[in-house]
N, C-alpha and C. Protein backbone atom coordinates (compact mmCIF):
# COMPACT_ATOMS: atom_id res chain seq x y z
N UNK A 1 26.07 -22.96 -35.76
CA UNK A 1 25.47 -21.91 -36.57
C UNK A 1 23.95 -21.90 -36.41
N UNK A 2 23.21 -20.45 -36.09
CA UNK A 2 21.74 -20.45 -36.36
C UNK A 2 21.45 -20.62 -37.55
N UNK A 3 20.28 -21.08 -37.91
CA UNK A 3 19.37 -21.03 -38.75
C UNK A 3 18.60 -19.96 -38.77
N UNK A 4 17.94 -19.49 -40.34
CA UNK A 4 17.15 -18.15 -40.11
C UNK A 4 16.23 -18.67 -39.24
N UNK A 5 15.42 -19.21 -38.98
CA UNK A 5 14.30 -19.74 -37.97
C UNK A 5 14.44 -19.23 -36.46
N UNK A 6 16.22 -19.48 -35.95
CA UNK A 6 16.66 -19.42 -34.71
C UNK A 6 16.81 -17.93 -34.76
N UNK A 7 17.04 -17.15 -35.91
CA UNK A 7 17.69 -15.75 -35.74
C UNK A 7 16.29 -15.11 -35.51
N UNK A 8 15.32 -15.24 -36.69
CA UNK A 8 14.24 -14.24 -36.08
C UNK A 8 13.69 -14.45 -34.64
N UNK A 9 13.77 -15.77 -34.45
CA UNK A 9 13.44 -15.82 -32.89
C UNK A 9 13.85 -15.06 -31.50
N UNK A 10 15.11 -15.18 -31.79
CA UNK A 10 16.29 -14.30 -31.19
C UNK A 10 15.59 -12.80 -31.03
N UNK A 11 15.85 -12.26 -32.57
CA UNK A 11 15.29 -11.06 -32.88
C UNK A 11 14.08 -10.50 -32.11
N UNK A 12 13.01 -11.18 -32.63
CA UNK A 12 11.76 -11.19 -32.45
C UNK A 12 11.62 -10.53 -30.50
N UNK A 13 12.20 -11.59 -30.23
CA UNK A 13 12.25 -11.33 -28.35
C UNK A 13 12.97 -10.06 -28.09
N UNK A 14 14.24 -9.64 -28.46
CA UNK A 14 14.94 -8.96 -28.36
C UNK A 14 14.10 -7.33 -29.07
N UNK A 15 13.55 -7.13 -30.00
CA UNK A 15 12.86 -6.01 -30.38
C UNK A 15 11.63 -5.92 -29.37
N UNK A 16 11.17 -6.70 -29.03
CA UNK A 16 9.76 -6.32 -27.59
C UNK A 16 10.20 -5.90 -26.66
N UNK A 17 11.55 -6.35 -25.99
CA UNK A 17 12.29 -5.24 -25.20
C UNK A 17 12.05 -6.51 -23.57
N UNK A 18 11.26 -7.40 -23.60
CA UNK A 18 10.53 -8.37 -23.07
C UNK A 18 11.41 -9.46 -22.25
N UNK A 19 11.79 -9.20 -21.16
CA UNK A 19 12.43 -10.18 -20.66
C UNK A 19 11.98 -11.46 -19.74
N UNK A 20 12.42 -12.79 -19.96
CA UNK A 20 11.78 -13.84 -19.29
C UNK A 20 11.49 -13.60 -17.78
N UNK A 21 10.40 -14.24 -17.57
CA UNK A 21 10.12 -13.51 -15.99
C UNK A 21 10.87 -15.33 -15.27
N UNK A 22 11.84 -14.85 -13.98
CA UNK A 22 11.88 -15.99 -13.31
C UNK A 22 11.00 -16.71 -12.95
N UNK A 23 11.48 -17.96 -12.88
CA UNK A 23 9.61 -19.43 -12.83
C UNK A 23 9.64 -19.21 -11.16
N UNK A 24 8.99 -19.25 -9.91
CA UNK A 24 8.47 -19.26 -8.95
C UNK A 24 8.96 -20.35 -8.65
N UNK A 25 9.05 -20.58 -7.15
CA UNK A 25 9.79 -22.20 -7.03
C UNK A 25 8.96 -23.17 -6.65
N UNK A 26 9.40 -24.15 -7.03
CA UNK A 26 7.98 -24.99 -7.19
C UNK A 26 7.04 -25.20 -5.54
N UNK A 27 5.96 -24.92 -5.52
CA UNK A 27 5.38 -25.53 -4.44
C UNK A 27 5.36 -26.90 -3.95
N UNK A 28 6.13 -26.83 -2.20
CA UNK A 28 6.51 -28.13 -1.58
C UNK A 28 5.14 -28.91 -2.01
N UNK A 29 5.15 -30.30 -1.92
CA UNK A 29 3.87 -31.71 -2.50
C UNK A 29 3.31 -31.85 -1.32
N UNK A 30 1.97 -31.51 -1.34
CA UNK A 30 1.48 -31.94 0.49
C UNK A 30 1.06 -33.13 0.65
N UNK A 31 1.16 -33.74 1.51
CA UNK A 31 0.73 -35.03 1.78
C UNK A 31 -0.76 -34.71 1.92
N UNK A 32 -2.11 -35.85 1.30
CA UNK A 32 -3.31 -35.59 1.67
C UNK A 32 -3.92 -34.95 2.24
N UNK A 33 -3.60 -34.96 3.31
CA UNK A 33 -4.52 -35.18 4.65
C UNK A 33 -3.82 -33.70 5.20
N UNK A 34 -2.97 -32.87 4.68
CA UNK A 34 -2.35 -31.39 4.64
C UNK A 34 -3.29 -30.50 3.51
N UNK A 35 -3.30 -30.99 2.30
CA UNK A 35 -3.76 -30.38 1.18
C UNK A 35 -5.15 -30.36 1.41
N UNK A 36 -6.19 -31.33 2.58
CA UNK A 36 -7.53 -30.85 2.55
C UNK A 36 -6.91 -30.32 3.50
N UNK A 37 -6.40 -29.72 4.84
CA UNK A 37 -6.38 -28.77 5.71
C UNK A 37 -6.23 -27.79 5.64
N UNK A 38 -5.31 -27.55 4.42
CA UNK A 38 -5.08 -26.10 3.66
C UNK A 38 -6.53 -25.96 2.59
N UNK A 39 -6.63 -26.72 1.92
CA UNK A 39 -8.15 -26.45 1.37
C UNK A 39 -9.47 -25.98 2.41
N UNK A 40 -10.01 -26.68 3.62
CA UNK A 40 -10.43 -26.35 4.89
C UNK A 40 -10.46 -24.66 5.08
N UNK A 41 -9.16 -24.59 5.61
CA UNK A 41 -8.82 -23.26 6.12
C UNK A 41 -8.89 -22.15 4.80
N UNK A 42 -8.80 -22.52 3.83
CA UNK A 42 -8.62 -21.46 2.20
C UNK A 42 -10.37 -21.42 2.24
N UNK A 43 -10.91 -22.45 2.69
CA UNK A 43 -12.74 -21.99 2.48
C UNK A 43 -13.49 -21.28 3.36
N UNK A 44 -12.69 -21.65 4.69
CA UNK A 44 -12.81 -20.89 5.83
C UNK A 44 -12.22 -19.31 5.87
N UNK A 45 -11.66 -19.06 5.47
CA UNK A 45 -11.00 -17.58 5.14
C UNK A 45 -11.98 -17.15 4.14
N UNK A 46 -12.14 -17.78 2.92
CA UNK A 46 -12.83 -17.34 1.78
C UNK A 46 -14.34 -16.66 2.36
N UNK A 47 -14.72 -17.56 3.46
CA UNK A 47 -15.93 -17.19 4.03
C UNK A 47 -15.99 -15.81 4.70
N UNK A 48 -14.98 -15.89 5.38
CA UNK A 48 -14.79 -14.15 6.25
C UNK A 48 -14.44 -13.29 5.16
N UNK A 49 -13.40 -13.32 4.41
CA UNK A 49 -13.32 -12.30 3.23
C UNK A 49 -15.04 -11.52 2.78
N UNK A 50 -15.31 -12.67 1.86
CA UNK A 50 -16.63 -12.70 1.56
C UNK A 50 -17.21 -11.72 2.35
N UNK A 51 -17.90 -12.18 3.65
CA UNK A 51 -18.56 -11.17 4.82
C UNK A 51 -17.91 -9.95 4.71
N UNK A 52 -16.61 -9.54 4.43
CA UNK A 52 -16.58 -8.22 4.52
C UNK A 52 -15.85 -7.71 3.54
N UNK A 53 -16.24 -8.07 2.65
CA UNK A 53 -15.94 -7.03 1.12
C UNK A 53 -17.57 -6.71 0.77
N UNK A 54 -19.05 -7.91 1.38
CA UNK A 54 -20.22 -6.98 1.43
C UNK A 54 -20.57 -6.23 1.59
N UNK A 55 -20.06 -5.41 2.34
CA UNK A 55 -20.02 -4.10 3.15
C UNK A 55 -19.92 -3.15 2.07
N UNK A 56 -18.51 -3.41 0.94
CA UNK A 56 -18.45 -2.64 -0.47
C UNK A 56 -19.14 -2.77 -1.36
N UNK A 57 -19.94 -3.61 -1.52
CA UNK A 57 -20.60 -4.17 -2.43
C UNK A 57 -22.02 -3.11 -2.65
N UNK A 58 -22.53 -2.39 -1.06
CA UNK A 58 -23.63 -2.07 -1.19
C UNK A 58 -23.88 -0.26 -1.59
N UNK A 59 -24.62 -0.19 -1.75
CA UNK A 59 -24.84 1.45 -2.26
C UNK A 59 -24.57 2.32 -1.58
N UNK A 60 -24.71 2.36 -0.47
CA UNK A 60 -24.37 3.35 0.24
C UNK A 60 -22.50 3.67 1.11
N UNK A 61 -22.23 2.53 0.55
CA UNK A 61 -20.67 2.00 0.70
C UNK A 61 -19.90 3.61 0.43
N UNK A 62 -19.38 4.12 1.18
CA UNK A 62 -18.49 5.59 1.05
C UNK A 62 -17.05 5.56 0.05
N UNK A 63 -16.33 4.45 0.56
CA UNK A 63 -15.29 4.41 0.05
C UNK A 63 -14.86 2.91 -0.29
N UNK A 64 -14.31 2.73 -1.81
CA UNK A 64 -13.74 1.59 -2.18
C UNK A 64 -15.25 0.61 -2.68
N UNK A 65 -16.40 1.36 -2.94
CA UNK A 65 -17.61 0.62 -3.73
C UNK A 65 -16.95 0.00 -4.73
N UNK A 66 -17.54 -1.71 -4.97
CA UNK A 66 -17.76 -2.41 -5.66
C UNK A 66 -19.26 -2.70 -6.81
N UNK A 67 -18.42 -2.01 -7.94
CA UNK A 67 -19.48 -2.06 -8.51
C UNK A 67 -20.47 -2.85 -9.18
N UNK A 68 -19.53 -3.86 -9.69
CA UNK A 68 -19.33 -5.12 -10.81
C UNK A 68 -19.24 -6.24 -9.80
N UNK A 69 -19.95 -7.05 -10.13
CA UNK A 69 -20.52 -8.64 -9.27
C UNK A 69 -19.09 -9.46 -9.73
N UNK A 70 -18.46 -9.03 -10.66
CA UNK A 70 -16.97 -9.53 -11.57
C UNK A 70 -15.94 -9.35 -10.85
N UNK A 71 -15.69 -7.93 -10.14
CA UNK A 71 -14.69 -7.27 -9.57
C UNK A 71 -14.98 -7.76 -8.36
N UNK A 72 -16.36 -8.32 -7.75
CA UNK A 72 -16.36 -8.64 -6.30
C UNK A 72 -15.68 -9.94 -6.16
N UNK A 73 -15.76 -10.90 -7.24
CA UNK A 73 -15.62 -12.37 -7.17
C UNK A 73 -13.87 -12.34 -7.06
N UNK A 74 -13.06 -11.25 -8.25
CA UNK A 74 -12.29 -11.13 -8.80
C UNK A 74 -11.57 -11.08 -7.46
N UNK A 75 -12.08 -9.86 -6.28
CA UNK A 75 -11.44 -8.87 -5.51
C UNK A 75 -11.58 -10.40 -3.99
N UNK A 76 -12.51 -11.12 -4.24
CA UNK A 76 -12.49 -12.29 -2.96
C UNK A 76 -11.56 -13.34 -3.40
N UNK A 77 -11.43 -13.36 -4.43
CA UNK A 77 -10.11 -14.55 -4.94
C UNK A 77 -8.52 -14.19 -4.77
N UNK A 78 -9.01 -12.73 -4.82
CA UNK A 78 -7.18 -12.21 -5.01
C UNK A 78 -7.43 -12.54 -3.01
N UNK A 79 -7.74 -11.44 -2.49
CA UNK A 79 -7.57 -11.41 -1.34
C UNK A 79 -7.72 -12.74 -0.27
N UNK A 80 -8.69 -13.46 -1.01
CA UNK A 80 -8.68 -15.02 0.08
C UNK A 80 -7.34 -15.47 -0.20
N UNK A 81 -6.71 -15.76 -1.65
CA UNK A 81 -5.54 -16.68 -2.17
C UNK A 81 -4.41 -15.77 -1.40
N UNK A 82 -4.18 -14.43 -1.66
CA UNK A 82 -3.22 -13.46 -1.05
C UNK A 82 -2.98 -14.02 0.49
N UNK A 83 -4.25 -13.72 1.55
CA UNK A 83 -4.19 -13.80 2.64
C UNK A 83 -3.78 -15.37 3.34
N UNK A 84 -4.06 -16.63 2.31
CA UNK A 84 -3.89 -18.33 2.70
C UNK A 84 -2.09 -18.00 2.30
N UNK A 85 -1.81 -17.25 1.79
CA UNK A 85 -0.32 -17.64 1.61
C UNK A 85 0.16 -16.43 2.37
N UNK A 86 -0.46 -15.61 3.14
CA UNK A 86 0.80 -15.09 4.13
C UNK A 86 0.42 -15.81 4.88
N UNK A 87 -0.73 -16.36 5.51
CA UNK A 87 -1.02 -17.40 6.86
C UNK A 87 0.21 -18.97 6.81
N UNK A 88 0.40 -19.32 5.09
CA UNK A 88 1.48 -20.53 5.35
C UNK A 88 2.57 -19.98 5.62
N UNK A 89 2.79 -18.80 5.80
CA UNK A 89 4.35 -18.02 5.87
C UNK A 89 4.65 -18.23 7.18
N UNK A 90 3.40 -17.92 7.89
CA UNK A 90 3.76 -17.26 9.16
C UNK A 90 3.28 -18.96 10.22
N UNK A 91 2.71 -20.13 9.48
CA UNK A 91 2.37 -21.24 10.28
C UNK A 91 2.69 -22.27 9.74
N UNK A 92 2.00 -23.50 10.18
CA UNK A 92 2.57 -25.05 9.58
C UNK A 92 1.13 -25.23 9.12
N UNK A 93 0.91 -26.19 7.44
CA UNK A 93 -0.63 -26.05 7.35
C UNK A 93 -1.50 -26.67 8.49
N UNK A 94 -0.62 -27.67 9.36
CA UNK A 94 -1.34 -28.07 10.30
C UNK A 94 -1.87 -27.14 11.72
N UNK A 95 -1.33 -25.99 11.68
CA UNK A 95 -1.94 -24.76 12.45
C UNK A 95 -2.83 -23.85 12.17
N UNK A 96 -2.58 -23.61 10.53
CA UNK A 96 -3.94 -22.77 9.90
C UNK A 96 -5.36 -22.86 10.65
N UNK A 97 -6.08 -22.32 10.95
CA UNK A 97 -7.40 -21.84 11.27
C UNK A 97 -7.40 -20.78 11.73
N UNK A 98 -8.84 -19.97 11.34
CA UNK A 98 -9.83 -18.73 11.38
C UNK A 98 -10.15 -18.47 12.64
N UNK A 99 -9.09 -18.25 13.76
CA UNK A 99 -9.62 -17.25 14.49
C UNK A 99 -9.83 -16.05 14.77
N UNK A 100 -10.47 -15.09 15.89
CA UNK A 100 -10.93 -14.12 16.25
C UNK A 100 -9.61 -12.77 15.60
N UNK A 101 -7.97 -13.45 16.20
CA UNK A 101 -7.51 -12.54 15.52
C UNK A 101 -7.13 -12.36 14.41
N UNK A 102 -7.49 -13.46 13.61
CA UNK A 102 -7.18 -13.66 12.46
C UNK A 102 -8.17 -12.99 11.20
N UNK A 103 -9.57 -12.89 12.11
CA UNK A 103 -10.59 -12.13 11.45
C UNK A 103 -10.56 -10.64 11.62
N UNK A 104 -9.75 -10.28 12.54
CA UNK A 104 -9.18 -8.93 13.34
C UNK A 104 -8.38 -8.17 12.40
N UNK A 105 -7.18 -9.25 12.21
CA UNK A 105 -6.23 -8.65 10.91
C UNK A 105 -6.87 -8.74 9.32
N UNK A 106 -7.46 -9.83 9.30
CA UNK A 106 -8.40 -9.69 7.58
C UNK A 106 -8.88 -8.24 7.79
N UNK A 107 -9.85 -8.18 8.75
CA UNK A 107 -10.66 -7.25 8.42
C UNK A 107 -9.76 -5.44 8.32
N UNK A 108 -8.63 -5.80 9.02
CA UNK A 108 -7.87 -4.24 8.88
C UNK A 108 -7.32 -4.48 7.35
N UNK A 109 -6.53 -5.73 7.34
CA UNK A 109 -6.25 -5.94 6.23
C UNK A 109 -7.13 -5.16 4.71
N UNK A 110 -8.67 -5.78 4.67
CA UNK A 110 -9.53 -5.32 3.81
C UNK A 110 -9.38 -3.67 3.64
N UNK A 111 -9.79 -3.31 5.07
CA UNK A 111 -10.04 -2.05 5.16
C UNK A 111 -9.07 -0.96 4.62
N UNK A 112 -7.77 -0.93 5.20
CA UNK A 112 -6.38 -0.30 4.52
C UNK A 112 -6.46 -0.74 2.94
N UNK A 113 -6.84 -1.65 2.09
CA UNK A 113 -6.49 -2.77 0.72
C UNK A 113 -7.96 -1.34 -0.06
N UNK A 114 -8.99 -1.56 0.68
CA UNK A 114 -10.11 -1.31 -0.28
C UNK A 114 -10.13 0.82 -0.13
N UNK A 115 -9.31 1.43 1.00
CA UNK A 115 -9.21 3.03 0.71
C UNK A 115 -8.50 3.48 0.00
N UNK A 116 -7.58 2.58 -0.50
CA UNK A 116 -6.53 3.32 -1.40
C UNK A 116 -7.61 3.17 -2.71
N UNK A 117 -8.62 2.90 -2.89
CA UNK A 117 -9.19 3.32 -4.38
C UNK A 117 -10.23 4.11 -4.44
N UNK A 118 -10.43 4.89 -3.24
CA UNK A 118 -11.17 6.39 -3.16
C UNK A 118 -13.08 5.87 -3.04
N UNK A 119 -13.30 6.52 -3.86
CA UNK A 119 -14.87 6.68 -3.48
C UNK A 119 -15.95 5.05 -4.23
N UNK A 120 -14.50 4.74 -5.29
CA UNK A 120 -15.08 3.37 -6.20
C UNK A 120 -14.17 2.62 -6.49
N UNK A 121 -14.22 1.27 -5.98
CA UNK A 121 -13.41 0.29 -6.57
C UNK A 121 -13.11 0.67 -7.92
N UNK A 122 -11.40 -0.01 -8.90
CA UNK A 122 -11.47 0.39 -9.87
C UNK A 122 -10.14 -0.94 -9.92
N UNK A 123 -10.62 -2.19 -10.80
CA UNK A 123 -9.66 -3.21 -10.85
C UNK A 123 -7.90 -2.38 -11.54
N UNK A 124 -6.83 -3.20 -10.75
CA UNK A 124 -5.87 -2.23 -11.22
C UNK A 124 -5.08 -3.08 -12.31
């Protein structure tokens, strides 16, 4: 038998309409000497991101201006963290590094990411 305690609880969830979101599966444990290589390469990406979300940042920027120094930091975190986890998809962390085509696809990457918000960035 519930207790009233257990019923409004019940309730409570059930009137927000709010359903539990599935937990993500846990991320494999890297051995050391993996976890700075993936750290490495996540600072090394962070760096090229960076370089070209400046480009939005500045005034005369046409499309996808960044207005807010908030939204720039905001918009290099999503996209560095986004871009280090399709790179573990597609490698072993011991292959990760920033090359030429890798700065090739960021940068189309950016470019397609930052026109879909027209003439001004606008966090979604």
């Amino acid at each position: 038998p519930e207790t009233a305690g257990e019923a409004k609880a019940v309730v409570s969830t059930q009137s927000t309409g709010m359903k539990s979101e599935p937990k993500a599966a846990p991320e494999k444990e890297l051995d050391p000497s993996s976890k700075r290589a993936m750290n490495d390469f996540k600072a090394q990406l962070a760096k090229v991101v960076v370089g070209m979300l400046g480009k939005y940042n500045k005034v005369d920027c046409k499309t996808g201006r960044i207005m807010d120094s908030k939204d720039f930091k905001y918009l290099a975190r999503k996209l560095t963290h986004g871009l280090t986890e399709k790179e573990m998809q597609r490698k072993s962390v011991g292959e990760l590094c920033v090359t030429d085509s890798l700065k090739q696809r960021v940068k189309q990457y950016i470019t397609s990411y930052m026109s879909k918000f027209g003439p001004i960035y606008h966090r979604t």
